[in-house]
PDB file of N, CA and C in Angstrom:
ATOM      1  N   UNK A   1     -18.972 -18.542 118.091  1.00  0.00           N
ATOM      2  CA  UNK A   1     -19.173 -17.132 118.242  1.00  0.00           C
ATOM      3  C   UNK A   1     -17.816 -16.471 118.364  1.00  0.00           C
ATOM      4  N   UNK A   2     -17.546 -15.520 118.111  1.00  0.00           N
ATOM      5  CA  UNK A   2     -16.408 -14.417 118.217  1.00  0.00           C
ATOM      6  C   UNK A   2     -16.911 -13.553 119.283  1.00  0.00           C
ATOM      7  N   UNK A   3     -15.293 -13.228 120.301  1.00  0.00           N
ATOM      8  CA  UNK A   3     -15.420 -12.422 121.041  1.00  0.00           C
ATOM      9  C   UNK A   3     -14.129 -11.131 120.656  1.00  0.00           C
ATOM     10  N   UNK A   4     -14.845 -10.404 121.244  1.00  0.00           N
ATOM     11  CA  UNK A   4     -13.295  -9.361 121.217  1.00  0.00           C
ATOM     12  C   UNK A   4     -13.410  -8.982 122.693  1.00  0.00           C
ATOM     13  N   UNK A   5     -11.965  -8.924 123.146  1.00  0.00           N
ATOM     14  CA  UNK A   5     -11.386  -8.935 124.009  1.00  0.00           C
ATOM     15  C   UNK A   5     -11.122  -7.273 124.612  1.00  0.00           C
ATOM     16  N   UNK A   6     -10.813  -6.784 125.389  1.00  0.00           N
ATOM     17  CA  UNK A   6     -10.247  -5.843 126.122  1.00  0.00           C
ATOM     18  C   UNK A   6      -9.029  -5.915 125.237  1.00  0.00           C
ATOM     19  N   UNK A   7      -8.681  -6.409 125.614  1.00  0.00           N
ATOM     20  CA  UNK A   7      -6.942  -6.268 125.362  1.00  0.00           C
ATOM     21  C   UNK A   7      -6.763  -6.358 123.671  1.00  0.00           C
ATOM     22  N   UNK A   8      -7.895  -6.390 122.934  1.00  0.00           N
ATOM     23  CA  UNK A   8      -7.757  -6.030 121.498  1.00  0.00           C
ATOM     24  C   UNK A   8      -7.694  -7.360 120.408  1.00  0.00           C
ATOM     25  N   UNK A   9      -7.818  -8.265 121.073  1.00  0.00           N
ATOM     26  CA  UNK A   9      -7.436  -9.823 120.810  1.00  0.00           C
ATOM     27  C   UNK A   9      -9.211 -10.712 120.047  1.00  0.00           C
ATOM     28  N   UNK A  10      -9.137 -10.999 119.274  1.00  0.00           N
ATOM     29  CA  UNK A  10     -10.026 -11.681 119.291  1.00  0.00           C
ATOM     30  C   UNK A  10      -9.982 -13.146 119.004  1.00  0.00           C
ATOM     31  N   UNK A  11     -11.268 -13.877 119.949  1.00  0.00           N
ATOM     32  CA  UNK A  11     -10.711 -15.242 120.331  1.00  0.00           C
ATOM     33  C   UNK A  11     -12.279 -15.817 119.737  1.00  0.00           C
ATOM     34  N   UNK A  12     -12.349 -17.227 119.910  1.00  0.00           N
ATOM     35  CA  UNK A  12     -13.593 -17.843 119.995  1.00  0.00           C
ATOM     36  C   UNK A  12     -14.211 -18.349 121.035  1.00  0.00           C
ATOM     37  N   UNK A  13     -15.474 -18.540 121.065  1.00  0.00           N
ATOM     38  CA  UNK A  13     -15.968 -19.327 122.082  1.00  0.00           C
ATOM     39  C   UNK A  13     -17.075 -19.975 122.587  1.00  0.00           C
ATOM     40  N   UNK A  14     -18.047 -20.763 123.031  1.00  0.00           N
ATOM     41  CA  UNK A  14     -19.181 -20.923 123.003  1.00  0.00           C
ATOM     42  C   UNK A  14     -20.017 -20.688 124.273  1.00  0.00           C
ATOM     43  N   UNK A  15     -20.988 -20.494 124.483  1.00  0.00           N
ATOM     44  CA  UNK A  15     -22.123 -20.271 125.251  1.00  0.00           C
ATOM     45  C   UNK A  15     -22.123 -21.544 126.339  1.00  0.00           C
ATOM     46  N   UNK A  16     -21.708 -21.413 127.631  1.00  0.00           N
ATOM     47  CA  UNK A  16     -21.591 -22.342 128.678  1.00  0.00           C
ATOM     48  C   UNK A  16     -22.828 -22.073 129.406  1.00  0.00           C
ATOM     49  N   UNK A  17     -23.434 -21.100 129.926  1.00  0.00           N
ATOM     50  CA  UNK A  17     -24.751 -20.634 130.609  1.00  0.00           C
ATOM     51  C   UNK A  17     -25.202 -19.060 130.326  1.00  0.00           C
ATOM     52  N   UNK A  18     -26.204 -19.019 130.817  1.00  0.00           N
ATOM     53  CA  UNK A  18     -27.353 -18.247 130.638  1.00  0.00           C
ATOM     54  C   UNK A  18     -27.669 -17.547 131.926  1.00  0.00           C
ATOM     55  N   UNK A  19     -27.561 -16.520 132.565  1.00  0.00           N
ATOM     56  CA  UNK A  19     -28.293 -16.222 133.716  1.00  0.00           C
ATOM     57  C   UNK A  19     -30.142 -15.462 132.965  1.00  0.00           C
ATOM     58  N   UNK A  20     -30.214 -14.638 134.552  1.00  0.00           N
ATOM     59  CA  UNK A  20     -31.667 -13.926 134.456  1.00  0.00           C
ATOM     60  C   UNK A  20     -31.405 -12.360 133.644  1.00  0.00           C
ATOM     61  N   UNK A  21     -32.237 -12.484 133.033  1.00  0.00           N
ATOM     62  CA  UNK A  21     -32.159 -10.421 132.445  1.00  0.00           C
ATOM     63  C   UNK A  21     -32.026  -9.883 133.702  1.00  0.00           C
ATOM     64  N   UNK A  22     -31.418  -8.678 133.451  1.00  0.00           N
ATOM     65  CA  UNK A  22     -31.547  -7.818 134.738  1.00  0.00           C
ATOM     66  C   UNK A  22     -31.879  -6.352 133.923  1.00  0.00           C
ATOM     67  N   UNK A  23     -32.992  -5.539 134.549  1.00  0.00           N
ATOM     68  CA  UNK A  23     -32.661  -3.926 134.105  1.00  0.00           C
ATOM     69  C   UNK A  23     -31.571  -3.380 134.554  1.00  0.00           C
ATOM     70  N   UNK A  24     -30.883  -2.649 133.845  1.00  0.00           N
ATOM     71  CA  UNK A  24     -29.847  -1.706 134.811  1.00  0.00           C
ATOM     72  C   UNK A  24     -29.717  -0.470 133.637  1.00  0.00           C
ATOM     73  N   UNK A  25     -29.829   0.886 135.145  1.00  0.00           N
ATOM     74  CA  UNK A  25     -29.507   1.988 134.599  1.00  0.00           C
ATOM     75  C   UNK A  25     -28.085   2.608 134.195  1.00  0.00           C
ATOM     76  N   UNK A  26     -28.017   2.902 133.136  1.00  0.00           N
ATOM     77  CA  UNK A  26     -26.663   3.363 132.071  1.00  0.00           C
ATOM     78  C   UNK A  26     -26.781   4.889 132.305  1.00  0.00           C
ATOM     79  N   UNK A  27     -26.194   5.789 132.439  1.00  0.00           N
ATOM     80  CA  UNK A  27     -26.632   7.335 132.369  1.00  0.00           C
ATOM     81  C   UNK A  27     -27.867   7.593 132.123  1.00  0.00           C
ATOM     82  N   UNK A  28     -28.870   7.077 133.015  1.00  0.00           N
ATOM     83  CA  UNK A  28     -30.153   7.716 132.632  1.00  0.00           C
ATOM     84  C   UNK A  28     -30.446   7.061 131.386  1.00  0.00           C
ATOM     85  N   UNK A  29     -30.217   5.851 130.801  1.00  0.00           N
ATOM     86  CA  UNK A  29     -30.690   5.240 129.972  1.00  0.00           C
ATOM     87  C   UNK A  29     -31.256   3.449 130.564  1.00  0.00           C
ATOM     88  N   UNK A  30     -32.522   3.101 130.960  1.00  0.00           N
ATOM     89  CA  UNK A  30     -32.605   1.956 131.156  1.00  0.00           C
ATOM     90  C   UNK A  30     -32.252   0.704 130.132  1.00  0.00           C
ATOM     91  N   UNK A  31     -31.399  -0.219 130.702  1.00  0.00           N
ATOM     92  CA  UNK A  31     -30.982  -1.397 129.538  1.00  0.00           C
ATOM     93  C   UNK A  31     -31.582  -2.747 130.087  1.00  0.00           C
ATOM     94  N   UNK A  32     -31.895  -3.595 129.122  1.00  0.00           N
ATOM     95  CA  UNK A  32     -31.840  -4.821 129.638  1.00  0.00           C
ATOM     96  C   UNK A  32     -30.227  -5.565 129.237  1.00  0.00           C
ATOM     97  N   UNK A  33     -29.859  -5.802 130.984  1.00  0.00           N
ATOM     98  CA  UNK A  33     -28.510  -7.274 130.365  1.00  0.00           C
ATOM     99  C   UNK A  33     -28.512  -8.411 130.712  1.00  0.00           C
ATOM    100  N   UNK A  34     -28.154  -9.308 129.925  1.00  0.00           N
ATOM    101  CA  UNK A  34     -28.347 -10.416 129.923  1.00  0.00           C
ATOM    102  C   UNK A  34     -27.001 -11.208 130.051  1.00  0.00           C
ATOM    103  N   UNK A  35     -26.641 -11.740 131.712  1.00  0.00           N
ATOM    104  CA  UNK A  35     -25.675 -12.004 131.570  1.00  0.00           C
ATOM    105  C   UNK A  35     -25.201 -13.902 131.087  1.00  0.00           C
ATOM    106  N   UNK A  36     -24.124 -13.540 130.088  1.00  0.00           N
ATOM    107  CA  UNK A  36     -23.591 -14.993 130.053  1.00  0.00           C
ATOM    108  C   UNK A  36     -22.005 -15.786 130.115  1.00  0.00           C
ATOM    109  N   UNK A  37     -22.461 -16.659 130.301  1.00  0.00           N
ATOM    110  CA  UNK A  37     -21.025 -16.993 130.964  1.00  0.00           C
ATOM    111  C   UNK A  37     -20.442 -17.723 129.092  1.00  0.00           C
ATOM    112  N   UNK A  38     -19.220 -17.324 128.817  1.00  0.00           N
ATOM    113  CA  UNK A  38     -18.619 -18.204 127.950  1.00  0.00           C
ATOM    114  C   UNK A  38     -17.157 -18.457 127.819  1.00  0.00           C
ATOM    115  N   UNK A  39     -17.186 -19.857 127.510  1.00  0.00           N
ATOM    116  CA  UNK A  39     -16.400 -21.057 127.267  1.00  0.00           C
ATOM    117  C   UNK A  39     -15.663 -20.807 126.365  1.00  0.00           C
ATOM    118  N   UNK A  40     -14.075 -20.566 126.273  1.00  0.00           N
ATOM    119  CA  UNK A  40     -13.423 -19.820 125.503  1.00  0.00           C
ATOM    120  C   UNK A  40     -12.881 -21.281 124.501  1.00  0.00           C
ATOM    121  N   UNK A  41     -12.656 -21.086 123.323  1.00  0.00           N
ATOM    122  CA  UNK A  41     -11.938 -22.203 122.504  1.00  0.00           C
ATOM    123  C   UNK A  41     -10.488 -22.030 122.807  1.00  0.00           C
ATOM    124  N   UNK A  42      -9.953 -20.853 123.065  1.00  0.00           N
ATOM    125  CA  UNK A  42      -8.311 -21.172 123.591  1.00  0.00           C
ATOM    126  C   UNK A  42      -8.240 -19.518 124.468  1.00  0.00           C
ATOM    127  N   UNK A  43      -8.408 -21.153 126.011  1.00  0.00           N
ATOM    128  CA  UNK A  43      -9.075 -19.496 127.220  1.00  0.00           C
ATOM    129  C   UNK A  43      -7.352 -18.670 127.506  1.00  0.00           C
ATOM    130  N   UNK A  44      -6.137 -19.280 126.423  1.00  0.00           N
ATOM    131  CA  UNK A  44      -4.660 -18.583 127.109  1.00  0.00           C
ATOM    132  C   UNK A  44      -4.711 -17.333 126.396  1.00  0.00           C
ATOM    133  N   UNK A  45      -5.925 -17.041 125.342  1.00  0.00           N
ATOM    134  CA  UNK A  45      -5.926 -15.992 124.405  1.00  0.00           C
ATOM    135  C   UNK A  45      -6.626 -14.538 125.556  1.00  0.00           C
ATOM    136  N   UNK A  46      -7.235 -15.276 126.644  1.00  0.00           N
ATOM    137  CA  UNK A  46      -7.688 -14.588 127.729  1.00  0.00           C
ATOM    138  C   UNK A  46      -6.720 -13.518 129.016  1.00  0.00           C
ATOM    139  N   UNK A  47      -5.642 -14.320 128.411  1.00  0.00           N
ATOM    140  CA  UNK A  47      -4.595 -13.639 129.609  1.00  0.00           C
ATOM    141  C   UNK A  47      -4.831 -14.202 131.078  1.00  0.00           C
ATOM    142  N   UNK A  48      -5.062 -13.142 131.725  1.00  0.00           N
ATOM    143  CA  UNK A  48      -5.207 -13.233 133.497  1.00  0.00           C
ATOM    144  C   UNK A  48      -6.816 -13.155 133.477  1.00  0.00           C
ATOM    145  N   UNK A  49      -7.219 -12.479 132.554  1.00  0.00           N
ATOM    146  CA  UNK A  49      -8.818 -12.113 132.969  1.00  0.00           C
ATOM    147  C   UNK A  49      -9.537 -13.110 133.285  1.00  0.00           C
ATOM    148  N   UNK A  50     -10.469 -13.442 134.483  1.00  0.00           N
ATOM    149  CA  UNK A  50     -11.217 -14.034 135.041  1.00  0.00           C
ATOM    150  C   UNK A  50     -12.922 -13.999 134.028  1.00  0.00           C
ATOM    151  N   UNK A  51     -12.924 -12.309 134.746  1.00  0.00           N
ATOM    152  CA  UNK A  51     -14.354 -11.897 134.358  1.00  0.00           C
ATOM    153  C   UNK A  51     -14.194 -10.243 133.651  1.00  0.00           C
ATOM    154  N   UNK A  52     -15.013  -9.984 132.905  1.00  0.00           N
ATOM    155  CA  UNK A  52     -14.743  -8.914 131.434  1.00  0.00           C
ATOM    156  C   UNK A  52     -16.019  -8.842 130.752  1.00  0.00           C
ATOM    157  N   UNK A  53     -16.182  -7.227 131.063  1.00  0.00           N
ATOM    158  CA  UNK A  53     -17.201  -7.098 129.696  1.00  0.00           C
ATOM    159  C   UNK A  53     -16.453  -7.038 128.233  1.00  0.00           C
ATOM    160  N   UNK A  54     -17.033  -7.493 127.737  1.00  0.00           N
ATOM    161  CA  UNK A  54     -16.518  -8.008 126.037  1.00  0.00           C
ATOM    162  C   UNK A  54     -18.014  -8.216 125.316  1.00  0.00           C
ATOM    163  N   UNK A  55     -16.748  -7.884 123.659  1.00  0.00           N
ATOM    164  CA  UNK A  55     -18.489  -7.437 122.382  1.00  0.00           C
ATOM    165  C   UNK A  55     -18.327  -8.982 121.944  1.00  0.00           C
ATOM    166  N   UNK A  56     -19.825  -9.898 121.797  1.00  0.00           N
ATOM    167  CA  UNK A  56     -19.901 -10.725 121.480  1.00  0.00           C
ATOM    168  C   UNK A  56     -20.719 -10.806 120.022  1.00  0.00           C
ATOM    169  N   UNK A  57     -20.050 -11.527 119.115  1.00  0.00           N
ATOM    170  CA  UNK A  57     -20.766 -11.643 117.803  1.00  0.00           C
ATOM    171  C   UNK A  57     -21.007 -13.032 117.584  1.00  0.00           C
ATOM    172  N   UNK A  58     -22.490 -13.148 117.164  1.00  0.00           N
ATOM    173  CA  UNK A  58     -22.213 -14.564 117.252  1.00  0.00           C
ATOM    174  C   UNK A  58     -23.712 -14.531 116.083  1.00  0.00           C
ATOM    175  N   UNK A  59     -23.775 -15.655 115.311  1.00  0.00           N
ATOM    176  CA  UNK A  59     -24.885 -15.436 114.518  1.00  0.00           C
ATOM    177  C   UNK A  59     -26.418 -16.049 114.738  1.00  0.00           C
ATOM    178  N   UNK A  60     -27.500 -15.514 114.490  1.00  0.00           N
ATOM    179  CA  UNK A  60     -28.788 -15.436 115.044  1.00  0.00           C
ATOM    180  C   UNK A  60     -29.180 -16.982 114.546  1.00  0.00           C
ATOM    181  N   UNK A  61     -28.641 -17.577 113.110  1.00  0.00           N
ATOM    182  CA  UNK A  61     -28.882 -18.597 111.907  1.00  0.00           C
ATOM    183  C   UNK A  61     -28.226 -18.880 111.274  1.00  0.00           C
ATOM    184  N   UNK A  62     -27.645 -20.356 111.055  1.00  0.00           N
ATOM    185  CA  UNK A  62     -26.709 -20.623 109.822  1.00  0.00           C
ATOM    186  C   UNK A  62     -27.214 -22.017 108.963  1.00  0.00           C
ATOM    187  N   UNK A  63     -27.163 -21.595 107.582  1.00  0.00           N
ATOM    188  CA  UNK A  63     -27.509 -22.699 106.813  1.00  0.00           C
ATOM    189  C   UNK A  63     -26.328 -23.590 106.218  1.00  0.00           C
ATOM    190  N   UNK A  64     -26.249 -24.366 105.593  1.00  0.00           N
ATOM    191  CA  UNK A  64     -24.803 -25.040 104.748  1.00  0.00           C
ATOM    192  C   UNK A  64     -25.252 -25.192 103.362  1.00  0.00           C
ATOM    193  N   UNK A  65     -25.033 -24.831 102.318  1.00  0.00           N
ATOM    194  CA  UNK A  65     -25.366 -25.473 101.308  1.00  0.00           C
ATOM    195  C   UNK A  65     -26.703 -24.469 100.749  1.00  0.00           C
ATOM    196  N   UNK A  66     -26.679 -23.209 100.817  1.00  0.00           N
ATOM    197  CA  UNK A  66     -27.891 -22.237 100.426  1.00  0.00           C
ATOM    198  C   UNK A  66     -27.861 -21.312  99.537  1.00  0.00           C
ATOM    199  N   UNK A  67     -28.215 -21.578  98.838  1.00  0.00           N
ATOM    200  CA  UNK A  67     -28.002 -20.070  97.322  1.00  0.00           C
ATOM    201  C   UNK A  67     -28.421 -18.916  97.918  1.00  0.00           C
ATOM    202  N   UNK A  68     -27.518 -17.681  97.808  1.00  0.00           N
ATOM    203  CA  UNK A  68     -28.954 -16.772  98.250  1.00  0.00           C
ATOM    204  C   UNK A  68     -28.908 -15.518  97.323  1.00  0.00           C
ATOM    205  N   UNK A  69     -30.041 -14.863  96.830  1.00  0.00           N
ATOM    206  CA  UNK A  69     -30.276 -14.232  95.996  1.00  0.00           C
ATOM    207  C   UNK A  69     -30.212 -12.469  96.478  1.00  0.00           C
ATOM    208  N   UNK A  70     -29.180 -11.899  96.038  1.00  0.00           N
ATOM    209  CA  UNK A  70     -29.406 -10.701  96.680  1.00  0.00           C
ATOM    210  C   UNK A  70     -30.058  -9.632  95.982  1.00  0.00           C
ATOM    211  N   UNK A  71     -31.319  -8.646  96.957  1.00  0.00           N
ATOM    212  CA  UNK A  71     -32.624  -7.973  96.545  1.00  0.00           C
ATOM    213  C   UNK A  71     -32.127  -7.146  95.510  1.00  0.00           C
ATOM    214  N   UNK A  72     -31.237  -6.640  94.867  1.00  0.00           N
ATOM    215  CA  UNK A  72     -30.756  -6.070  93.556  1.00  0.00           C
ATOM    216  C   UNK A  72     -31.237  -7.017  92.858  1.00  0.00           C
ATOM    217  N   UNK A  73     -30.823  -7.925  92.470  1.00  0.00           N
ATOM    218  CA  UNK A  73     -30.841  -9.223  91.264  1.00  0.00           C
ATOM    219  C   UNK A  73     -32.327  -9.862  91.184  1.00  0.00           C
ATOM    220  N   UNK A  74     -32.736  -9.697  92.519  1.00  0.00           N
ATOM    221  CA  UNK A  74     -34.505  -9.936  92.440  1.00  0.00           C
ATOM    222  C   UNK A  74     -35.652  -9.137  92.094  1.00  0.00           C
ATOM    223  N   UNK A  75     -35.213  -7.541  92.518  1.00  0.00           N
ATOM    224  CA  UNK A  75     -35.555  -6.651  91.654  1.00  0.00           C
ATOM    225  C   UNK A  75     -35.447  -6.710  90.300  1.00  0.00           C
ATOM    226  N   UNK A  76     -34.411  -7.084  90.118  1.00  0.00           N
ATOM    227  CA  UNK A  76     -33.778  -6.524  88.253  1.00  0.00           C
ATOM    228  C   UNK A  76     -34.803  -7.863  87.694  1.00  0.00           C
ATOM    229  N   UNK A  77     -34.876  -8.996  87.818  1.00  0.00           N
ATOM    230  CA  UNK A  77     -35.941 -10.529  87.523  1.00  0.00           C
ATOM    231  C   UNK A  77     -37.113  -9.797  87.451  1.00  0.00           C
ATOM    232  N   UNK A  78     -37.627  -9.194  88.725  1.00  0.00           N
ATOM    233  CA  UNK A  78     -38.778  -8.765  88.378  1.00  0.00           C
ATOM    234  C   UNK A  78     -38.859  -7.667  86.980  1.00  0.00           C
ATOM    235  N   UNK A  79     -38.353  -6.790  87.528  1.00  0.00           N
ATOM    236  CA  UNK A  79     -38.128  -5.495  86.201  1.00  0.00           C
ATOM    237  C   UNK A  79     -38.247  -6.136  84.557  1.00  0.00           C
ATOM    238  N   UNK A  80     -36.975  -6.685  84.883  1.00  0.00           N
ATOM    239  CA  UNK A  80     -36.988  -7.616  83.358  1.00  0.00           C
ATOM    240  C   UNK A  80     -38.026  -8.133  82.876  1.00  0.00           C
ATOM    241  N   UNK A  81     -38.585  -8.992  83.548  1.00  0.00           N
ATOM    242  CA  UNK A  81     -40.489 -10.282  83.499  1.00  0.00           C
ATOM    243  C   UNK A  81     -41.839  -8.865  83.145  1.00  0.00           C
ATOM    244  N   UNK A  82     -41.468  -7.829  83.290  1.00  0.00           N
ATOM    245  CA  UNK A  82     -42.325  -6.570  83.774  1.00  0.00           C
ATOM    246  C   UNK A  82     -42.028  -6.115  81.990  1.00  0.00           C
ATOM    247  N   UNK A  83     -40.801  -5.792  81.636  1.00  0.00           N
ATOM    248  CA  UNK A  83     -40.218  -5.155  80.167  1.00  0.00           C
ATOM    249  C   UNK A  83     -40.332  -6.475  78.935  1.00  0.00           C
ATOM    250  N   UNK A  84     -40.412  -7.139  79.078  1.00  0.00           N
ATOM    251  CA  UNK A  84     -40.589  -8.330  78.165  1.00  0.00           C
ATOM    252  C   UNK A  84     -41.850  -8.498  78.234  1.00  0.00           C
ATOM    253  N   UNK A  85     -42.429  -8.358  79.613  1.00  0.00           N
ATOM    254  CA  UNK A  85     -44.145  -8.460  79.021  1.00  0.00           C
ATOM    255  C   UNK A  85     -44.643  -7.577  78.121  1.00  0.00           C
ATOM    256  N   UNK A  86     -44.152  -6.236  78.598  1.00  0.00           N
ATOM    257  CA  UNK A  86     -44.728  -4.796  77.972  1.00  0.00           C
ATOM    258  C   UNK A  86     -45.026  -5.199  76.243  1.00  0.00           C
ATOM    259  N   UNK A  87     -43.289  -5.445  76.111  1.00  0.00           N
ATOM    260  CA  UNK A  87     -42.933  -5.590  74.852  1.00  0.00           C
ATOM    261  C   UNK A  87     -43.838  -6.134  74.141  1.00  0.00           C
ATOM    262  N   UNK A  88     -43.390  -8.106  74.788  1.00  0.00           N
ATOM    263  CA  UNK A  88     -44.831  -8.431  73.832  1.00  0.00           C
ATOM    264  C   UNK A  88     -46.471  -8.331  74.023  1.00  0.00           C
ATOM    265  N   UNK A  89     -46.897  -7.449  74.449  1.00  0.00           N
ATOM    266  CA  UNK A  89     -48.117  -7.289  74.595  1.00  0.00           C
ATOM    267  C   UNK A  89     -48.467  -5.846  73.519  1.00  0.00           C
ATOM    268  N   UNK A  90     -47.490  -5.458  74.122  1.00  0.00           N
ATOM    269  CA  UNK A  90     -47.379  -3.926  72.928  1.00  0.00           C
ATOM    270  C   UNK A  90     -46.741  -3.829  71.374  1.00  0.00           C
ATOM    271  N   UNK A  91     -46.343  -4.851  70.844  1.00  0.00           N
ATOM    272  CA  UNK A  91     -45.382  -4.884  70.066  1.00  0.00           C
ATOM    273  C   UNK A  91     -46.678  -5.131  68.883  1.00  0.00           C
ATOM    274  N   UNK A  92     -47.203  -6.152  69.412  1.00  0.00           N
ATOM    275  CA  UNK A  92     -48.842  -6.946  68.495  1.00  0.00           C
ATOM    276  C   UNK A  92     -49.817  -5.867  68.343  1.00  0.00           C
ATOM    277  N   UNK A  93     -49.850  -5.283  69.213  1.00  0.00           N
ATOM    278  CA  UNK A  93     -50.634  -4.481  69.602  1.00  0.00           C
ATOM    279  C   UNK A  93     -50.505  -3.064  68.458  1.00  0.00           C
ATOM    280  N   UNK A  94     -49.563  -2.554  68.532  1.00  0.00           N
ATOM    281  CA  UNK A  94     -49.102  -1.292  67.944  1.00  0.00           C
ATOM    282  C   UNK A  94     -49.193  -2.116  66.402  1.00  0.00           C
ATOM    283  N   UNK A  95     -48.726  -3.175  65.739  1.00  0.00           N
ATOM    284  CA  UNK A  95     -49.031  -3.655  64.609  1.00  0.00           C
ATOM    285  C   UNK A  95     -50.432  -3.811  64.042  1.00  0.00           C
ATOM    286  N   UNK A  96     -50.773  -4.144  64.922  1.00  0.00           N
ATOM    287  CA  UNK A  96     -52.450  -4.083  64.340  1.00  0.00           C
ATOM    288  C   UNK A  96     -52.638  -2.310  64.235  1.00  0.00           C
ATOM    289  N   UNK A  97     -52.504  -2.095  65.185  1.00  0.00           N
ATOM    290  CA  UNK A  97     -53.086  -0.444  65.341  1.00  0.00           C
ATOM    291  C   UNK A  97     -52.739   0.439  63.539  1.00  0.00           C
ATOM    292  N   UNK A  98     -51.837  -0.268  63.497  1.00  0.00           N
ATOM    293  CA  UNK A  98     -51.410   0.439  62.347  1.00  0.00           C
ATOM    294  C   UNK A  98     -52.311   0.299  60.429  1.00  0.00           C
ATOM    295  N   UNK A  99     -52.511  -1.337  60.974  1.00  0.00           N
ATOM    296  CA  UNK A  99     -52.777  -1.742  59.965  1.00  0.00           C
ATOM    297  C   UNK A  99     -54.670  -1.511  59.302  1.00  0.00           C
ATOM    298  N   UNK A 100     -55.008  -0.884  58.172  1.00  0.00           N
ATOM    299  CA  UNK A 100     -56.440  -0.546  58.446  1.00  0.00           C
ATOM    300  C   UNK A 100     -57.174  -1.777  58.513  1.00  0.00           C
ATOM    301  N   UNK A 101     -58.344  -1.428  58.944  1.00  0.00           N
ATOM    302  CA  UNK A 101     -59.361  -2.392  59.419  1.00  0.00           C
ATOM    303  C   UNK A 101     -59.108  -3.076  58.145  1.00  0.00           C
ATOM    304  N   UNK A 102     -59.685  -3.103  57.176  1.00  0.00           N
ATOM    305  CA  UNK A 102     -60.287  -3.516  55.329  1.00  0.00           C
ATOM    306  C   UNK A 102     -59.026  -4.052  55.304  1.00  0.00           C
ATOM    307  N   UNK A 103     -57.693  -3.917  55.448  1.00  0.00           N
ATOM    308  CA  UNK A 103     -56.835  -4.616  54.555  1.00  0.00           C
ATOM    309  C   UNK A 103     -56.631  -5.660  55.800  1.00  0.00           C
ATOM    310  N   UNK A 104     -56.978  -5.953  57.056  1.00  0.00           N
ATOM    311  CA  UNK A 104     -56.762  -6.825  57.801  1.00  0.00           C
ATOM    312  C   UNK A 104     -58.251  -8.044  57.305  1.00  0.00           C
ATOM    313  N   UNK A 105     -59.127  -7.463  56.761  1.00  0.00           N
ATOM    314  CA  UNK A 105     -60.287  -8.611  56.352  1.00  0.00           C
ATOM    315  C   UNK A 105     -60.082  -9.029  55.231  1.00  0.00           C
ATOM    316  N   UNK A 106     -59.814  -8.378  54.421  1.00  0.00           N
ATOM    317  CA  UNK A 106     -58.884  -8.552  53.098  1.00  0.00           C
ATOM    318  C   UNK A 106     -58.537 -10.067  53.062  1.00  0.00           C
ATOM    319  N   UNK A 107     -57.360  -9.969  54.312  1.00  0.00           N
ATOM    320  CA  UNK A 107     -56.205 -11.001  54.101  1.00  0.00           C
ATOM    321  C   UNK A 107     -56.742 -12.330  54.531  1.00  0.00           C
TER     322      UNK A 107
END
């Protein structure tokens, strides 16, 4: 996970414990916080600081080895599968339409 620091620094670090949620009021805004303690990968990037609120980013899921398709390009697959059907469904279609009945028994 990535932290950023007070002091403008950003360091790494991992998740050592977990306490209890607590509510607490913000200006008349109720929050839930959730406090946690973390384990710095290089705690000298910390300075003097003991204890610090700091923005933690850290990711929800990670895969290795995953294609991933972004919803533009899955749209446009669909669109495309959608215009190629049209085509050939309409293309046969409009040919016959054209052609009179009698010269299609004809043949």
């Amino acid at each position: 996970m990535t932290v950023d620091l007070p002091s403008g620094k950003t360091t790494t670090g991992t998740i050592s414990g977990v306490g209890a949620p607590e509510q607490v009021d913000q200006n008349g805004t109720k929050t839930v916080v959730v406090p946690v303690t973390i384990s710095l990968d290089h705690p000298s990037d910390a300075g003097s600081l003991q204890q610090a609120s700091v923005l933690v980013d850290f990711p929800t899921a990670s895969r290795k080895n995953v294609l991933t398709v972004p919803p533009a390009v899955f749209a446009a697959g669909i669109g495309a599968t959608l215009l190629i059907g049209a085509v050939a469904g309409l293309y046969p279609a409009i040919r016959v339409a054209i052609i009179p009945p009698t010269a299609s028994l004809n043949a």
